[in-house]
PDB file of N, CA and C in Angstrom:
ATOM      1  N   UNK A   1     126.747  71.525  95.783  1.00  0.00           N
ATOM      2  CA  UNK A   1     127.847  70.819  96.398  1.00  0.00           C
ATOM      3  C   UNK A   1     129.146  71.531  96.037  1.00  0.00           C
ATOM      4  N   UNK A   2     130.103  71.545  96.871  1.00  0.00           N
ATOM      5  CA  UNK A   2     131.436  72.230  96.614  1.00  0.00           C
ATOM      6  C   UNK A   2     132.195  71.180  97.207  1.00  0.00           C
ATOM      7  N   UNK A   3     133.754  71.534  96.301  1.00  0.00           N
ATOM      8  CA  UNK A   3     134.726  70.780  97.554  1.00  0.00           C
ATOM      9  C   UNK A   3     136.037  70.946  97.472  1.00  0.00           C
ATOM     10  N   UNK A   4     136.412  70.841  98.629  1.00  0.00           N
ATOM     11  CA  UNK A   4     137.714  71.501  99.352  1.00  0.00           C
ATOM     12  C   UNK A   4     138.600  70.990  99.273  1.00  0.00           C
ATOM     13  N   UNK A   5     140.129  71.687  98.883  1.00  0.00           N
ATOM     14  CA  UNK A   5     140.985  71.003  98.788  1.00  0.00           C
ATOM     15  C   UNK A   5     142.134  71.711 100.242  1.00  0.00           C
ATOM     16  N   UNK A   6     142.736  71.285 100.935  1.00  0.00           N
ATOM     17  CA  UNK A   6     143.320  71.701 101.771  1.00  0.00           C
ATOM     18  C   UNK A   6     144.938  70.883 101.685  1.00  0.00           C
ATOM     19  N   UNK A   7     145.210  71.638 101.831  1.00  0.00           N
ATOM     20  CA  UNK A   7     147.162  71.654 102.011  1.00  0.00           C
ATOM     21  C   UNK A   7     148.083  71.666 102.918  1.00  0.00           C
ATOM     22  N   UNK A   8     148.477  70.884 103.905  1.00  0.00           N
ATOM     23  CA  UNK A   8     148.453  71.257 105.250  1.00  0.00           C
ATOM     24  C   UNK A   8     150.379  70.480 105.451  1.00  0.00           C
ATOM     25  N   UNK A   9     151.199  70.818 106.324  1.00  0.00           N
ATOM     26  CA  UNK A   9     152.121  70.164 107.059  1.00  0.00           C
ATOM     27  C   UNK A   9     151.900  69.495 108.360  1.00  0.00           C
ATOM     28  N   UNK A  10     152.410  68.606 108.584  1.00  0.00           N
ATOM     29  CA  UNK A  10     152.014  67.848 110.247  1.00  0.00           C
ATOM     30  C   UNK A  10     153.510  67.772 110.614  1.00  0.00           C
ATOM     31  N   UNK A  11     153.329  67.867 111.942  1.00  0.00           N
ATOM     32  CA  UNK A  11     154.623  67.662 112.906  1.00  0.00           C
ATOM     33  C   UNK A  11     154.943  65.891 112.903  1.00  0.00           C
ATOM     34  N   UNK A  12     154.234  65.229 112.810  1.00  0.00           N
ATOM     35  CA  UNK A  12     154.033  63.456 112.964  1.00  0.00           C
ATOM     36  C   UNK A  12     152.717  62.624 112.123  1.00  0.00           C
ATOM     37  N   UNK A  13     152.536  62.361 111.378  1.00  0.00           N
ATOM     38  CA  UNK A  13     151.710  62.055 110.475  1.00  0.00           C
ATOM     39  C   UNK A  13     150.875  60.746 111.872  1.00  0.00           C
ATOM     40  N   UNK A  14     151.408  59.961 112.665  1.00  0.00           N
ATOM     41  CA  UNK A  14     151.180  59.362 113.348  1.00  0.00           C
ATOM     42  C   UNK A  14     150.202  60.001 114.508  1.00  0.00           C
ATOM     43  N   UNK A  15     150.908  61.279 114.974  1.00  0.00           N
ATOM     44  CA  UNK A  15     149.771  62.103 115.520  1.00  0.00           C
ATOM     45  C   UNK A  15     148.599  62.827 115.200  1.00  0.00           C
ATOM     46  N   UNK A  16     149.003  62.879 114.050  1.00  0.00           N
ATOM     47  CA  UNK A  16     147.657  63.928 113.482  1.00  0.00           C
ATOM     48  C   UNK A  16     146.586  62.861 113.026  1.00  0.00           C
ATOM     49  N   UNK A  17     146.891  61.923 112.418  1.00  0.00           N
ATOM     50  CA  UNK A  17     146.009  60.969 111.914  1.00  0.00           C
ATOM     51  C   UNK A  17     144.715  60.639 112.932  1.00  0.00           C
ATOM     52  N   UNK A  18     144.741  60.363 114.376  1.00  0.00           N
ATOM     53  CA  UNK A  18     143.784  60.362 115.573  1.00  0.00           C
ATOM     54  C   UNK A  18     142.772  61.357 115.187  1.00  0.00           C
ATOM     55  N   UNK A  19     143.394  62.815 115.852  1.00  0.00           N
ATOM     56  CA  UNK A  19     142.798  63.623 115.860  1.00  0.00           C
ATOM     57  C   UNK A  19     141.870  64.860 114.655  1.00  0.00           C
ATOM     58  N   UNK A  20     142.596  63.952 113.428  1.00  0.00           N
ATOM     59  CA  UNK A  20     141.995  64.134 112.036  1.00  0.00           C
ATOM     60  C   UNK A  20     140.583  63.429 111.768  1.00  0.00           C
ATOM     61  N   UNK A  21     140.680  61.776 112.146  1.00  0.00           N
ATOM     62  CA  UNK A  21     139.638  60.502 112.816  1.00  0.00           C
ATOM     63  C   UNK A  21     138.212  61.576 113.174  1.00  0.00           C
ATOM     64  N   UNK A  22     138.649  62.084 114.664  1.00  0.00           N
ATOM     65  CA  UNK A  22     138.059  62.373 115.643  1.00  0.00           C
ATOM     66  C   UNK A  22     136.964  63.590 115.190  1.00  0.00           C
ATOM     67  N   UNK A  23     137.771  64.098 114.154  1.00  0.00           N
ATOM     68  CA  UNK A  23     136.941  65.478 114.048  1.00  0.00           C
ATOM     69  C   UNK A  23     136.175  65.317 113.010  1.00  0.00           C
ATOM     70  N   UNK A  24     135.668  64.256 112.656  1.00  0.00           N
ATOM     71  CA  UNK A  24     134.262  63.771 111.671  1.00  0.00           C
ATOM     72  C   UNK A  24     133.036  64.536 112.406  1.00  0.00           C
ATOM     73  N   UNK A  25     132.808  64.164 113.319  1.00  0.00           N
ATOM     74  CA  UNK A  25     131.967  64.584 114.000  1.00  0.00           C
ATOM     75  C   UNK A  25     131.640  66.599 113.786  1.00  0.00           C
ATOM     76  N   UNK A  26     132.775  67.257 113.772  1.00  0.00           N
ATOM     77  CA  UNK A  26     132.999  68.335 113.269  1.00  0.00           C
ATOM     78  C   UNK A  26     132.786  68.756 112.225  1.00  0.00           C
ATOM     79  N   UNK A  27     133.471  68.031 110.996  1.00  0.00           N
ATOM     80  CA  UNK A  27     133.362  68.196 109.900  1.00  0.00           C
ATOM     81  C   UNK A  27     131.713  67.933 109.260  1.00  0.00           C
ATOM     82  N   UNK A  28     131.266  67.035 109.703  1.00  0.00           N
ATOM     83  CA  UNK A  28     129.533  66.802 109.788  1.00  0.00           C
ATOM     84  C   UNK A  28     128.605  67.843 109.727  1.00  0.00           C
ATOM     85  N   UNK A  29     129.154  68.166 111.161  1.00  0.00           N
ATOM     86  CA  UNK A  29     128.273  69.425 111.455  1.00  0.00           C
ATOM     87  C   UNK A  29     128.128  70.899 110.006  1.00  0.00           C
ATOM     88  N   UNK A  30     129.343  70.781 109.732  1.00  0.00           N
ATOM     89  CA  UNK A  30     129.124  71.244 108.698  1.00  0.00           C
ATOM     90  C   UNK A  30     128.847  71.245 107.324  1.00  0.00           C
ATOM     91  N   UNK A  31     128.621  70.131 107.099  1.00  0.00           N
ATOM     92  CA  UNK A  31     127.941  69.462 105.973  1.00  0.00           C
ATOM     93  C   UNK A  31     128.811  68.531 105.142  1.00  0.00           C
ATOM     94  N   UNK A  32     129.813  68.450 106.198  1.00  0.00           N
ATOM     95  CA  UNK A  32     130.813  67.075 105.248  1.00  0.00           C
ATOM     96  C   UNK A  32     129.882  65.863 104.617  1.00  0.00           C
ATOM     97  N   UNK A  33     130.097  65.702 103.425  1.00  0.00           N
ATOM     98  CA  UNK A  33     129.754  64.528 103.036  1.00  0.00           C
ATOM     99  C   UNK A  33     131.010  63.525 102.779  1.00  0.00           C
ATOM    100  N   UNK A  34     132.197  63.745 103.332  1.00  0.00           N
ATOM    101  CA  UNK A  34     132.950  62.495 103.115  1.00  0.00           C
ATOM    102  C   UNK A  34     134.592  63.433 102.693  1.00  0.00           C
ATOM    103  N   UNK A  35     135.127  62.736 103.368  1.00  0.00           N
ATOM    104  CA  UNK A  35     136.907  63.345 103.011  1.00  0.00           C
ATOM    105  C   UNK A  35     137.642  62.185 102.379  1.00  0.00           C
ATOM    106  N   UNK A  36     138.468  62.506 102.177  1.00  0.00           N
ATOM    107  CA  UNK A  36     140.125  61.678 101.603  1.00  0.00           C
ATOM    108  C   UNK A  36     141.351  62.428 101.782  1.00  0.00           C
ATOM    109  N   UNK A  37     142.208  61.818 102.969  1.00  0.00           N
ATOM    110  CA  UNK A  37     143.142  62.421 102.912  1.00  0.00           C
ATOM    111  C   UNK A  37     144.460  61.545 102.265  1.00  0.00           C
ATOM    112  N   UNK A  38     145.274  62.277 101.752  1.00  0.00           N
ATOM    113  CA  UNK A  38     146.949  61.436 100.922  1.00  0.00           C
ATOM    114  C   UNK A  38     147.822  62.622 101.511  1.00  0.00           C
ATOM    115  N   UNK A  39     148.884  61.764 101.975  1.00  0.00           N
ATOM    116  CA  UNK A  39     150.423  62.075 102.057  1.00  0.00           C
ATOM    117  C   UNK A  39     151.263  61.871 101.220  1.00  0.00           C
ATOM    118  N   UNK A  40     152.168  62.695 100.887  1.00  0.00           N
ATOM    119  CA  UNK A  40     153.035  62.445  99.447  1.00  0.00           C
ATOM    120  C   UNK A  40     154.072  61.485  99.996  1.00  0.00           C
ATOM    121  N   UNK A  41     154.406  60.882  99.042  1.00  0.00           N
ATOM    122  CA  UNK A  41     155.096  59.524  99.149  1.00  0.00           C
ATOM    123  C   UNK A  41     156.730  60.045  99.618  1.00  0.00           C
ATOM    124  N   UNK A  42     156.976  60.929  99.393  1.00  0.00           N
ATOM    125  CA  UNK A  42     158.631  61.027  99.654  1.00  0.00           C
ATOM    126  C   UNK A  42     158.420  62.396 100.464  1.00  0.00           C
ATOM    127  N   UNK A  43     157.331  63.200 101.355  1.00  0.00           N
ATOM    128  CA  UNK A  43     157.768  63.186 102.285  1.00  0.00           C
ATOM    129  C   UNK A  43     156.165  63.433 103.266  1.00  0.00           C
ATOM    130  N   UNK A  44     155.906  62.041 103.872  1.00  0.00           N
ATOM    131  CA  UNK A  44     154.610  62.143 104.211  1.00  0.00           C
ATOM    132  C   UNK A  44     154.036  63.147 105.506  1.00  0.00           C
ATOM    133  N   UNK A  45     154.565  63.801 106.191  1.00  0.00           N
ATOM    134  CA  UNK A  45     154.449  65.004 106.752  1.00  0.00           C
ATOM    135  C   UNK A  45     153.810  65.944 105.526  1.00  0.00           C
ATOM    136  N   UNK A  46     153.631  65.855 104.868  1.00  0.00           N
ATOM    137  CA  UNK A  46     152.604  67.250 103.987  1.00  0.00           C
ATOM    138  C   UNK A  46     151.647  66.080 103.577  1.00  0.00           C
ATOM    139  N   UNK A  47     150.018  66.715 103.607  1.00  0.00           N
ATOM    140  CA  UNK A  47     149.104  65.851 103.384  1.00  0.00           C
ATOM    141  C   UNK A  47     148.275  66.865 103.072  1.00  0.00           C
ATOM    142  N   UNK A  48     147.493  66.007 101.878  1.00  0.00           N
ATOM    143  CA  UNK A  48     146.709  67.017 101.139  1.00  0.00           C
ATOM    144  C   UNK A  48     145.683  66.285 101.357  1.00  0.00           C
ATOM    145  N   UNK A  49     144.000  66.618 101.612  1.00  0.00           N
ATOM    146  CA  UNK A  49     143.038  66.676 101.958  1.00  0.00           C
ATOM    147  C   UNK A  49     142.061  66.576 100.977  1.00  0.00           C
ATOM    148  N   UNK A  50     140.968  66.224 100.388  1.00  0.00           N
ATOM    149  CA  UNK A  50     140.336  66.753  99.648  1.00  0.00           C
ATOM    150  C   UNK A  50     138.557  66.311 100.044  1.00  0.00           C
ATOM    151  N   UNK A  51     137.991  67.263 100.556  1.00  0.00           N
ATOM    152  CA  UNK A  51     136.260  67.072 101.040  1.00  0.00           C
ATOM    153  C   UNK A  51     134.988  67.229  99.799  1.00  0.00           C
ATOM    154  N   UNK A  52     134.012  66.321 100.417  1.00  0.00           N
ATOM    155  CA  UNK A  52     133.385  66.848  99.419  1.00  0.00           C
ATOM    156  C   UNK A  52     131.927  67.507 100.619  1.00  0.00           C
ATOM    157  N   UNK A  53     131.449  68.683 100.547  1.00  0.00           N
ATOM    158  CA  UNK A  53     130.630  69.493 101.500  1.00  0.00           C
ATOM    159  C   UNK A  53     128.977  69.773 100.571  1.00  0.00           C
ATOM    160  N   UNK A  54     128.029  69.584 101.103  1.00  0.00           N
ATOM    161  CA  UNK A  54     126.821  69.870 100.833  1.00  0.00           C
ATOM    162  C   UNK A  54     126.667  71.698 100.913  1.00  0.00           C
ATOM    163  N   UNK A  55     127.497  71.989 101.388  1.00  0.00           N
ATOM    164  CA  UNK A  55     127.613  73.459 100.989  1.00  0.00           C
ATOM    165  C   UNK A  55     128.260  75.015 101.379  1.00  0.00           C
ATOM    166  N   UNK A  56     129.022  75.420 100.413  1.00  0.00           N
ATOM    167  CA  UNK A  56     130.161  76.408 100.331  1.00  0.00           C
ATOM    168  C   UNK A  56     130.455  77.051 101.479  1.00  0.00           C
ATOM    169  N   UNK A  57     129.388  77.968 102.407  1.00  0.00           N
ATOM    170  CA  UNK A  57     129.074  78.773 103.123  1.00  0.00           C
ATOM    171  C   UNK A  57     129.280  78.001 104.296  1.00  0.00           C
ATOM    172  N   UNK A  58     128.699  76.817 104.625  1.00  0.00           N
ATOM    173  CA  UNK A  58     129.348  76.176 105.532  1.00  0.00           C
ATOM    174  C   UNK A  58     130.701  75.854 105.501  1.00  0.00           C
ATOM    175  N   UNK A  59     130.851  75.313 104.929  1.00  0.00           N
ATOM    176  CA  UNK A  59     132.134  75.145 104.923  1.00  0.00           C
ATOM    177  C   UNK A  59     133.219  76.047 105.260  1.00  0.00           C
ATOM    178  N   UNK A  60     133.127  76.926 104.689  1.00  0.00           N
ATOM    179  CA  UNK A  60     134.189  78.064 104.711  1.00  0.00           C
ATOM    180  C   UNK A  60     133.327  78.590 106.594  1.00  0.00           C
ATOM    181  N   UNK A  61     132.711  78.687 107.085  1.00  0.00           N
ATOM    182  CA  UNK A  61     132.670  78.610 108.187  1.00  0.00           C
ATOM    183  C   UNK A  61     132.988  77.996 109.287  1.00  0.00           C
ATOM    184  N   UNK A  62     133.378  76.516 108.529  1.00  0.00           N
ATOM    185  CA  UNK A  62     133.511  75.458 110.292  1.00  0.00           C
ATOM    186  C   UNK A  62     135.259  75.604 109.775  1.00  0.00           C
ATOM    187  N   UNK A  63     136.375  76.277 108.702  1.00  0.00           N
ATOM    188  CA  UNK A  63     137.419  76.652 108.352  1.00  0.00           C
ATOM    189  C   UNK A  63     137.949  78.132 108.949  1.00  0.00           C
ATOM    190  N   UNK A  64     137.095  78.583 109.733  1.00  0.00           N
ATOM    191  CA  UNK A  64     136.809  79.787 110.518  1.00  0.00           C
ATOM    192  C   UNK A  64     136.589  79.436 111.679  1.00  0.00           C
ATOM    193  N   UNK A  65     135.972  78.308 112.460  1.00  0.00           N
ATOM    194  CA  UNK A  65     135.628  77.802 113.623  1.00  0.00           C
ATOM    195  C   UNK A  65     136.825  77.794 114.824  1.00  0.00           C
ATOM    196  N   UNK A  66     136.831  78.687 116.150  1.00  0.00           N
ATOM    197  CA  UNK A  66     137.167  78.100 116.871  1.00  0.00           C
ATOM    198  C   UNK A  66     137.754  76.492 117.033  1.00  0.00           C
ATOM    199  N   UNK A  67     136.674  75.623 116.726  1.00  0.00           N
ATOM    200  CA  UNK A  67     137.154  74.265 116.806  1.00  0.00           C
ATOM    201  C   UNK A  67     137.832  73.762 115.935  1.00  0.00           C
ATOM    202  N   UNK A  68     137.935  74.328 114.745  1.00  0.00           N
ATOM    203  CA  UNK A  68     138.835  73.979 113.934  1.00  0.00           C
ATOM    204  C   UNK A  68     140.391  73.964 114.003  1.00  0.00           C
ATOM    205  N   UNK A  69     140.571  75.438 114.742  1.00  0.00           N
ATOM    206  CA  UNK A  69     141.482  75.778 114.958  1.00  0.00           C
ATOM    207  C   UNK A  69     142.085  75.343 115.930  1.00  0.00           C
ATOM    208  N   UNK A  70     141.571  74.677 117.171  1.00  0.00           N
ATOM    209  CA  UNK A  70     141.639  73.984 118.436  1.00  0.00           C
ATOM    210  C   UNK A  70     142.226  72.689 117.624  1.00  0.00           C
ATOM    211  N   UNK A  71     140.927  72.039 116.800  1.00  0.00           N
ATOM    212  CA  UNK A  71     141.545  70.402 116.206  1.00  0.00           C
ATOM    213  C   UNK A  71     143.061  70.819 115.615  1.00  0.00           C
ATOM    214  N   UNK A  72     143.432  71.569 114.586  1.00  0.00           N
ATOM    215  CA  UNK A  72     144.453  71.712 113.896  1.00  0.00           C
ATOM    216  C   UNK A  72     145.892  71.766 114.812  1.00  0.00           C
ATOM    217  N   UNK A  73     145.588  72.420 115.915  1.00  0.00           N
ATOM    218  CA  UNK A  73     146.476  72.647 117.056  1.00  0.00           C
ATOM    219  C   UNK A  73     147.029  71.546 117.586  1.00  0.00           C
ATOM    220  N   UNK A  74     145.771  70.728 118.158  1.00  0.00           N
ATOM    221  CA  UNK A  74     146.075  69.503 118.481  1.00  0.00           C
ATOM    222  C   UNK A  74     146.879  68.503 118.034  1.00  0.00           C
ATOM    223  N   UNK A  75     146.343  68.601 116.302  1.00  0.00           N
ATOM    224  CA  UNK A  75     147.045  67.735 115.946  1.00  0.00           C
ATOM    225  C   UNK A  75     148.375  67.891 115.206  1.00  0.00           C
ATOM    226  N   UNK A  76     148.600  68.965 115.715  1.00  0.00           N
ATOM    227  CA  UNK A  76     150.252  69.308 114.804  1.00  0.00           C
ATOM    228  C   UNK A  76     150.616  69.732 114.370  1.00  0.00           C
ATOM    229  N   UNK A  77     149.539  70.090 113.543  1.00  0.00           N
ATOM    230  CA  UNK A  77     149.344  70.916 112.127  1.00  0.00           C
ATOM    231  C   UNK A  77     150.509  72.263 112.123  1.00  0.00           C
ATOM    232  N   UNK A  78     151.214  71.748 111.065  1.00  0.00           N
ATOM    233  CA  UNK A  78     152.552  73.724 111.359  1.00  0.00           C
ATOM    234  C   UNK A  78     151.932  74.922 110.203  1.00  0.00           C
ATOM    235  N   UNK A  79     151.668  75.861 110.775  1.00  0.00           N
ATOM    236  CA  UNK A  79     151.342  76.668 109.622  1.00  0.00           C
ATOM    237  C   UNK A  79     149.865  76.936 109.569  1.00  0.00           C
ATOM    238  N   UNK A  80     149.500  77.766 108.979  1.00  0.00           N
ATOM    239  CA  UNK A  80     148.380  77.721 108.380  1.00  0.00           C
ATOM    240  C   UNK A  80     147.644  76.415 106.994  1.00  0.00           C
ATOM    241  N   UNK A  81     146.764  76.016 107.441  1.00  0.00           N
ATOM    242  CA  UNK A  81     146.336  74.842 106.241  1.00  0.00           C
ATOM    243  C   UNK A  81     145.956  75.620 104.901  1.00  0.00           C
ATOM    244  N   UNK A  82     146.461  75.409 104.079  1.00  0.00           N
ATOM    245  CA  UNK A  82     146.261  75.941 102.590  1.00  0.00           C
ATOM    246  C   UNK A  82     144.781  75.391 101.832  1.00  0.00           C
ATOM    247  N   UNK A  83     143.513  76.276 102.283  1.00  0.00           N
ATOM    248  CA  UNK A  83     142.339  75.789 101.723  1.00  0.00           C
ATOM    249  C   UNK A  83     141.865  76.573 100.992  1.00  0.00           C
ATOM    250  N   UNK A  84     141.407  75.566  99.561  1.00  0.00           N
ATOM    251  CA  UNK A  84     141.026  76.121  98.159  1.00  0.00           C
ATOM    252  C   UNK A  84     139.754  75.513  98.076  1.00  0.00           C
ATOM    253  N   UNK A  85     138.975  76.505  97.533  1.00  0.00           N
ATOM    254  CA  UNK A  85     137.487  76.015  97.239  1.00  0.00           C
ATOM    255  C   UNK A  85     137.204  75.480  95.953  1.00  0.00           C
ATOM    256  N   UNK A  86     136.586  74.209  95.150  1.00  0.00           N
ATOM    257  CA  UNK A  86     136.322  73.862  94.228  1.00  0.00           C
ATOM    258  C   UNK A  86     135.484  73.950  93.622  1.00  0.00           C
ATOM    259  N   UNK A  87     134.652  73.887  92.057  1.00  0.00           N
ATOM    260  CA  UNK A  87     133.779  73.501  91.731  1.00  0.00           C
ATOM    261  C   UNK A  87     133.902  72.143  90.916  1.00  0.00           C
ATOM    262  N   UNK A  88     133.307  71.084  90.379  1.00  0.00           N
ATOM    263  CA  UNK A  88     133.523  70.674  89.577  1.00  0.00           C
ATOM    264  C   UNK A  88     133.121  70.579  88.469  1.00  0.00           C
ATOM    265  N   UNK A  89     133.969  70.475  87.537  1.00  0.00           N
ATOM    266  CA  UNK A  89     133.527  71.375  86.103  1.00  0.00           C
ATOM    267  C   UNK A  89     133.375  70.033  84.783  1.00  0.00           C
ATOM    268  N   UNK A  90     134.040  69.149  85.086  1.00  0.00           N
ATOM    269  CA  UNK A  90     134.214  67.720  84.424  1.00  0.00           C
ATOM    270  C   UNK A  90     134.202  66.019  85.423  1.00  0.00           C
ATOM    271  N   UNK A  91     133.473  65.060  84.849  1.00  0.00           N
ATOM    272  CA  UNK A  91     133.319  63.490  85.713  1.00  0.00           C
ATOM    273  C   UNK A  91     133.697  62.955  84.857  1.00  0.00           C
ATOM    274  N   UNK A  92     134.696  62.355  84.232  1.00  0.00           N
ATOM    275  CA  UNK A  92     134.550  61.349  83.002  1.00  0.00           C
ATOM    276  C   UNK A  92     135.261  59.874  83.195  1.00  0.00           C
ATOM    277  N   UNK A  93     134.162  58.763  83.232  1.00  0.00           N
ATOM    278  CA  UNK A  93     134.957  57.716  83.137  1.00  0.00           C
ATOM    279  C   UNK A  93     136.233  57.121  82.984  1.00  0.00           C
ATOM    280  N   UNK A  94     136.695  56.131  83.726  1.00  0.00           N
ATOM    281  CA  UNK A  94     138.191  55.592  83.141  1.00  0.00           C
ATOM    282  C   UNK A  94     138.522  55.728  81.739  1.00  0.00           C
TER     283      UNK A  94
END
């Protein structure tokens, strides 16, 4: 398991949010097991992402996808999305 942290700006947090929704179906395909996205509180146009993927190689492929790049378009996205690959190295209780 790996997981992704992505860094992204939106033109409208209102718009992108849909078409962020929509692309589960996408993200699937490539072995998403589940996202969380947060917007920073003072200025929610930057939203940071964080996936968790059944595996690396995919991943970093559907981040290469045509459709990715189509969804990102769509939804606003300015810039290139800032994606970092994880391992996790520590879990420790409250």
């Amino acid at each position: 398991m790996t997981y992704v942290l992505v860094r992204i700006t939106v033109e409208d947090l209102a718009k992108w949010k849909p078409v962020f929704e929509e692309a589960s179906a996408l993200r699937k395909n490539f072995g998403s097991m589940g996202v969380r996205a947060y917007s920073k509180t003072d200025s929610p146009n930057e939203v940071v992402i964080l996936g968790e993927y059944a595996d690396k190689e995919k991943a970093m492929q559907m981040f290469q996808s045509q459709e990715f790049r189509e969804a990102t378009a769509r939804a606003g996205v300015k810039g290139l999305p800032e994606v970092s690959f994880l391992d996790e190295i520590v879990n420790l209780p409250a």
